[in-house]
Protein backbone atom coordinates (compact mmCIF):
# COMPACT_ATOMS: atom_id res chain seq x y z
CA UNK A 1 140.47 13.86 73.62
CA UNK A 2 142.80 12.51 76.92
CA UNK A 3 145.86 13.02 74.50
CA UNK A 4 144.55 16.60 73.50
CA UNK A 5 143.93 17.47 77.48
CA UNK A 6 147.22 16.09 78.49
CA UNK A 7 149.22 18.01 75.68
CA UNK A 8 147.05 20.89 76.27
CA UNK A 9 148.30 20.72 79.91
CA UNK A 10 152.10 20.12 79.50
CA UNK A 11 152.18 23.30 77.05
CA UNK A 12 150.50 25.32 79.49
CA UNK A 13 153.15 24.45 81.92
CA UNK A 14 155.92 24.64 79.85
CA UNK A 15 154.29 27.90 79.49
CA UNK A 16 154.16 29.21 82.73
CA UNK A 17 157.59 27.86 83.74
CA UNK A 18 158.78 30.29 80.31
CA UNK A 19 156.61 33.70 81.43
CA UNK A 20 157.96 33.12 85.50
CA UNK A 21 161.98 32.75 83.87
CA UNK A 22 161.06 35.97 82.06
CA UNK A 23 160.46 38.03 84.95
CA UNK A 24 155.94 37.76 85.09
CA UNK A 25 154.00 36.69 87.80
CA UNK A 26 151.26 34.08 87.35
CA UNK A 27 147.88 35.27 89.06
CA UNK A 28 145.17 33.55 87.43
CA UNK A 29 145.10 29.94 84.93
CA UNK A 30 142.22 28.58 83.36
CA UNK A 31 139.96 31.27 84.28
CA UNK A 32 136.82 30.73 83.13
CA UNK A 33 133.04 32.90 82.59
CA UNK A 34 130.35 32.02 79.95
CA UNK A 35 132.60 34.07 77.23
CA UNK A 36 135.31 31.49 78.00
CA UNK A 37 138.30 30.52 79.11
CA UNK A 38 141.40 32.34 79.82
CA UNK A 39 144.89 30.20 79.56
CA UNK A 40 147.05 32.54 81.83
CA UNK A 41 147.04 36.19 83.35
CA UNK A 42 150.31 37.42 84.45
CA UNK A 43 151.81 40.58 85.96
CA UNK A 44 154.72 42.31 83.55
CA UNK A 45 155.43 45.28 85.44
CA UNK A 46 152.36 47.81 85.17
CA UNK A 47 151.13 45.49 82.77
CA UNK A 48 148.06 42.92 83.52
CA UNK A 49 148.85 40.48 80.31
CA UNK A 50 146.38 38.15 79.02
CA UNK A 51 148.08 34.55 77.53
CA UNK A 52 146.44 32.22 74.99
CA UNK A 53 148.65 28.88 74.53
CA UNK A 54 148.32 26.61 71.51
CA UNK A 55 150.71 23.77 72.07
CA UNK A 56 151.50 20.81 69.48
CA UNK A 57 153.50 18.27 68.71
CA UNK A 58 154.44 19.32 65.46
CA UNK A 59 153.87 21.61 62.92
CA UNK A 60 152.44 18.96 60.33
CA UNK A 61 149.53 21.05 60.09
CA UNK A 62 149.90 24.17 60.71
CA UNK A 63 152.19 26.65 63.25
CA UNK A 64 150.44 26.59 66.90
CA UNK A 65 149.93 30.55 66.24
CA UNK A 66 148.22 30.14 62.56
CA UNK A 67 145.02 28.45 64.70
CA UNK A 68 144.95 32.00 66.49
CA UNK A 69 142.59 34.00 64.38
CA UNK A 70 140.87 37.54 64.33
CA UNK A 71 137.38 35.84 66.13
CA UNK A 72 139.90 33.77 68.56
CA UNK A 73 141.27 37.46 69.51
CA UNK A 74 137.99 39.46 69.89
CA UNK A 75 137.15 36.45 72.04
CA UNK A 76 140.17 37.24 74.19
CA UNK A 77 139.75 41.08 74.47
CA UNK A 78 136.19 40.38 75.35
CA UNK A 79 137.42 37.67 78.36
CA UNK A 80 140.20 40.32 79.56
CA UNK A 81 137.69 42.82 80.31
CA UNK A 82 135.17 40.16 81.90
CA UNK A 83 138.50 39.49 84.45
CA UNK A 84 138.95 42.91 84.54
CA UNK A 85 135.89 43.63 86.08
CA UNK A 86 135.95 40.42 87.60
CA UNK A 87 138.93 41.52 89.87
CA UNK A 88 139.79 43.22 93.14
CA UNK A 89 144.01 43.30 91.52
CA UNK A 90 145.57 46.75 90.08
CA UNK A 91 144.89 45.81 86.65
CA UNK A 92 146.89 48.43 84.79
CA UNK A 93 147.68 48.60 80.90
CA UNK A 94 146.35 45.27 79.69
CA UNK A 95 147.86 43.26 77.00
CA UNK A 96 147.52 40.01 75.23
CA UNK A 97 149.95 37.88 74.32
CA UNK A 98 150.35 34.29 72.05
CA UNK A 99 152.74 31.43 73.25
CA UNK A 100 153.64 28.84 70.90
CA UNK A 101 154.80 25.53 72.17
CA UNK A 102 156.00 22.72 70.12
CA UNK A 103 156.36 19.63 72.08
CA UNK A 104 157.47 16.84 70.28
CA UNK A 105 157.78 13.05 72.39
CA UNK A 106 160.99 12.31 71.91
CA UNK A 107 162.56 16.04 71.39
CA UNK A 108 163.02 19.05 73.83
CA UNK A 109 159.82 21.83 73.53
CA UNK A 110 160.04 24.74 71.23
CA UNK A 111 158.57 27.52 72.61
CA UNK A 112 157.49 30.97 71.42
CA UNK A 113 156.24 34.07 72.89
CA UNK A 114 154.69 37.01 71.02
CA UNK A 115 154.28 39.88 72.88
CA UNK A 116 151.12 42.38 71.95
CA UNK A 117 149.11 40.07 69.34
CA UNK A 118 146.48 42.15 69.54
């Protein structure tokens, strides 16, 4: 479980540092109510964008994004509005995006970013 939290973690980071070189503003990680958790929320212009991460260290079983399903998603529209309303911040046209990171020990990270996922 450590391993899992650690990983977990380092793609979240790796994460971040990707969304900031792309232009977004972190303003909330790990938020959390009793839907949930939310990995990131970040400014994109107007937009207020919601960010789940799935990091691994390979794709042995499975792409990062294939473990992102139709429940995972309703989850995640149900957990923007809760921050939504949870919030004093212009929140704008909300959107939810899916980053992929691949982080292998001995390699550099692969990371991916789909915009609008749901």
């Amino acid at each position: 479980m450590a391993h899992n939290t650690e990983l977990g973690r380092h793609g979240e980071e790796l994460a971040v540092g990707h969304l900031e070189r792309r232009g977004m503003v972190v303003l909330d990680r790990n938020w959390r109510c009793r839907l949930g958790e939310i990995d990131i929320v970040a400014r994109d212009g107007v937009d207020t964008v919601f960010v789940e991460v799935k990091t691994r260290t390979s794709a042995a079983f499975g792409h990062p994004f294939e473990s992102i399903t139709a429940r995972k998603l309703t989850r995640l529209r149900r957990l923007a509005i809760a921050w939504c309303e949870q919030t004093d911040a212009p929140v704008g046209r909300i959107r939810i995006d899916a980053v992929s990171v691949l982080a292998p020990p001995e390699a550099p990270a692969l990371i991916e970013h789909l915009e609008g996922v749901s």
